[in-house]
Protein backbone atom coordinates (compact mmCIF):
# COMPACT_ATOMS: atom_id res chain seq x y z
CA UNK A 1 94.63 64.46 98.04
CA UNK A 2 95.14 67.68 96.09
CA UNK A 3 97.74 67.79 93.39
CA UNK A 4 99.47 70.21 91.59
CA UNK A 5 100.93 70.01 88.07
CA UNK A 6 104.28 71.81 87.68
CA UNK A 7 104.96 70.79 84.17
CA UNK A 8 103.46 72.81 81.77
CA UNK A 9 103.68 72.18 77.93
CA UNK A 10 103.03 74.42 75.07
CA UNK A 11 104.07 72.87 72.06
CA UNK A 12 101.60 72.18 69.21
CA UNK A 13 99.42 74.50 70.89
CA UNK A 14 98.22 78.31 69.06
CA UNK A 15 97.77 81.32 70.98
CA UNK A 16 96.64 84.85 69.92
CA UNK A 17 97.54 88.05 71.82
CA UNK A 18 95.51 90.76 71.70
CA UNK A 19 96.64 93.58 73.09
CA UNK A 20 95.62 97.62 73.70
CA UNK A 21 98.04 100.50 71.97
CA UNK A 22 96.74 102.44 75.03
CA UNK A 23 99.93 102.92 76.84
CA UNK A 24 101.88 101.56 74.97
CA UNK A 25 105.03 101.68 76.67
CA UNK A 26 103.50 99.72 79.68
CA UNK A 27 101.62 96.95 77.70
CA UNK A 28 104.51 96.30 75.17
CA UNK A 29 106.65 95.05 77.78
CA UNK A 30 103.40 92.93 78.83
CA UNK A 31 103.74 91.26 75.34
CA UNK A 32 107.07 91.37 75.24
CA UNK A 33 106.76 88.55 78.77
CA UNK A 34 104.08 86.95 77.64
CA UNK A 35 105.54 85.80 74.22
CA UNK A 36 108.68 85.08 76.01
CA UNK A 37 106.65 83.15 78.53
CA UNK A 38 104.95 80.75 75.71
CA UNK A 39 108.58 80.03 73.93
CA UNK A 40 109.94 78.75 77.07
CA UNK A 41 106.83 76.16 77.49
CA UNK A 42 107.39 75.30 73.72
CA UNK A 43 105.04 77.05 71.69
CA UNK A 44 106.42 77.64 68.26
CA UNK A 45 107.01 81.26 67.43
CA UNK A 46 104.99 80.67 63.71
CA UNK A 47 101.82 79.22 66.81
CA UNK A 48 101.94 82.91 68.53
CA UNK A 49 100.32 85.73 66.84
CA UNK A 50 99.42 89.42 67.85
CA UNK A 51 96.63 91.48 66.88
CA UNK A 52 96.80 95.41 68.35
CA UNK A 53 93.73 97.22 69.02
CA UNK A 54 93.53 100.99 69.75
CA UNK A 55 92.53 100.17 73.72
CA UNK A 56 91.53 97.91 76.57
CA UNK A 57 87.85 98.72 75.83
CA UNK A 58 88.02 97.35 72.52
CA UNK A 59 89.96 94.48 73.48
CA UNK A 60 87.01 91.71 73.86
CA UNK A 61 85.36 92.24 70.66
CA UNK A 62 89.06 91.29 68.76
CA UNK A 63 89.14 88.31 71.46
CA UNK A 64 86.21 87.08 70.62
CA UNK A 65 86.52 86.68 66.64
CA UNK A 66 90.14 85.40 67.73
CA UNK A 67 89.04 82.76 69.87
CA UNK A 68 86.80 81.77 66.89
CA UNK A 69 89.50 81.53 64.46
CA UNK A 70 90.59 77.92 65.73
CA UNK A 71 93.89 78.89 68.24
CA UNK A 72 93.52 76.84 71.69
CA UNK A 73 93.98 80.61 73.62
CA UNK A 74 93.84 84.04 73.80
CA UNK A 75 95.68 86.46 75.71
CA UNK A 76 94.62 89.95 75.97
CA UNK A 77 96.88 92.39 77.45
CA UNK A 78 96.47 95.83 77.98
CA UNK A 79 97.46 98.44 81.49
CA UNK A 80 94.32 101.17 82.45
CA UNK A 81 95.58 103.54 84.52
CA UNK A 82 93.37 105.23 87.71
CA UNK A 83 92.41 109.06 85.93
CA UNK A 84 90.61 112.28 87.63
CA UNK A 85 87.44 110.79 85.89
CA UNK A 86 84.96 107.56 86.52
CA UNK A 87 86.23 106.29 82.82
CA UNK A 88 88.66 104.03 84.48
CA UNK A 89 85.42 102.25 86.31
CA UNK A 90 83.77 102.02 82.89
CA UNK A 91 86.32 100.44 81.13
CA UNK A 92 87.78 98.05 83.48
CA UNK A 93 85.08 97.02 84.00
CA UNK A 94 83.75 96.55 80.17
CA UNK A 95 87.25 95.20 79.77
CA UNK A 96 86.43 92.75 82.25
CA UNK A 97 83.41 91.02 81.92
CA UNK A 98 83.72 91.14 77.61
CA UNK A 99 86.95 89.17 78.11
CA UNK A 100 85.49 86.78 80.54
CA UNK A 101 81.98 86.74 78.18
CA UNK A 102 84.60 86.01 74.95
CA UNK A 103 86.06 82.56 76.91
CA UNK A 104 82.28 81.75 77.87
CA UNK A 105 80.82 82.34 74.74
CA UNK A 106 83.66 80.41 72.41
CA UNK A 107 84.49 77.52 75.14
CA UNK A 108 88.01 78.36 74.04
CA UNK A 109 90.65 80.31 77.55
CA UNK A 110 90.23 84.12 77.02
CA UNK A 111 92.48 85.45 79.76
CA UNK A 112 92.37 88.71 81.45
CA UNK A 113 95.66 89.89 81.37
CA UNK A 114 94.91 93.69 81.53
CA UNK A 115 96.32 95.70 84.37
CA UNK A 116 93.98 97.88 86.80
CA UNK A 117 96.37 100.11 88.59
CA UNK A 118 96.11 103.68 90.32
CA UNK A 119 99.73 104.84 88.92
CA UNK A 120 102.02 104.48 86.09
CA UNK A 121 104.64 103.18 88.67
CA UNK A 122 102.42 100.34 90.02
CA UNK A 123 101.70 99.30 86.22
CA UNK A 124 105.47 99.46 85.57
CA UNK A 125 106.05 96.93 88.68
CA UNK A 126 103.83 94.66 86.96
CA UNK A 127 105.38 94.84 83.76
CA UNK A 128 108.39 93.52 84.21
CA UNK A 129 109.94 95.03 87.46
CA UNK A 130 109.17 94.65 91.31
CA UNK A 131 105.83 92.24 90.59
CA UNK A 132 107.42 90.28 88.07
CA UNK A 133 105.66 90.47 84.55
CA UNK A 134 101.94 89.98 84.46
CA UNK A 135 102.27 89.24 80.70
CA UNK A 136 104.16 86.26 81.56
CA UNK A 137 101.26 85.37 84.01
CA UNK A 138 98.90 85.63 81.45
CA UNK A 139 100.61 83.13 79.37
CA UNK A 140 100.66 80.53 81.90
CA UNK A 141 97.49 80.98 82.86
CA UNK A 142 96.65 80.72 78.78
CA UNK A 143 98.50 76.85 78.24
CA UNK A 144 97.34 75.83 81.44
CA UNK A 145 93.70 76.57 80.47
CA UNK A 146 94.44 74.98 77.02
CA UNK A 147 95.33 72.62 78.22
CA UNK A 148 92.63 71.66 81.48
CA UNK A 149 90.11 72.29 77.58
CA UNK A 150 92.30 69.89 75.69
CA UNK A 151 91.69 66.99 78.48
CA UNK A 152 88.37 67.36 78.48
């Protein structure tokens, strides 16, 4: 039989968001859901910190020493928007597997919540508007992981 838990808890738990400067406008409403997110599943505001860095690229390396630091989750948040150039490949894609290498490599939920988009509208859908907030995803995907770690 497959179940599903609905009832997700947050309190006692610490989370760190990391999250990219790099459009800012975009990723502070990602931040701005996610921390919302955590206070509703009762994760104190003193548990919740956030650490800027200057972009998505750099955005694993800050993960990383976070998830060392003793918090139960990281979030990192950050919106790369489609360019003329192949630098969006480079850095999603950096983005992407130093995140998922950070979670690996410390055992402790390092979630992707950076968006990959081709336009500043579709990032704004996903901040907040027609897609919901993927901030606010992040940060249930971040106290569910905590706590699938915490259960062993």
């Amino acid at each position: 039989m497959i179940e599903r838990h609905n009832t997700l808890h947050g309190s006692g738990l610490r989370v760190s968001i990391v999250a990219a400067r790099f459009n800012d406008a975009i990723v502070r409403e990602l931040v701005y859901g996610a921390h919302d997110m955590l206070m509703r599943l009762g994760v104190g505001d003193d548990d919740i910190d956030l650490t800027w860095v200057p972009g998505a690229f750099e955005l694993p390396m800050v993960a990383k020493l976070r998830a060392g630091s003793g918090v139960d989750a990281v979030i990192c948040l950050g919106a790369v928007i489609r360019g003329a150039t192949p630098h969006f490949d480079y850095v999603c894609s950096q983005a992407a597997s130093g995140i998922a290498a950070a979670g690996i490599d410390t055992g402790v939920p390092v979630i992707f919540g950076v968006l990959t988009t081709d336009t500043i509208d579709q990032a704004v859908e996903r901040a907040g508007t027609k897609s919901g907030n993927k901030g606010s995803d992040a940060a249930l995907a971040a106290v569910e992981m905590a706590g699938l770690i915490t259960q062993g």
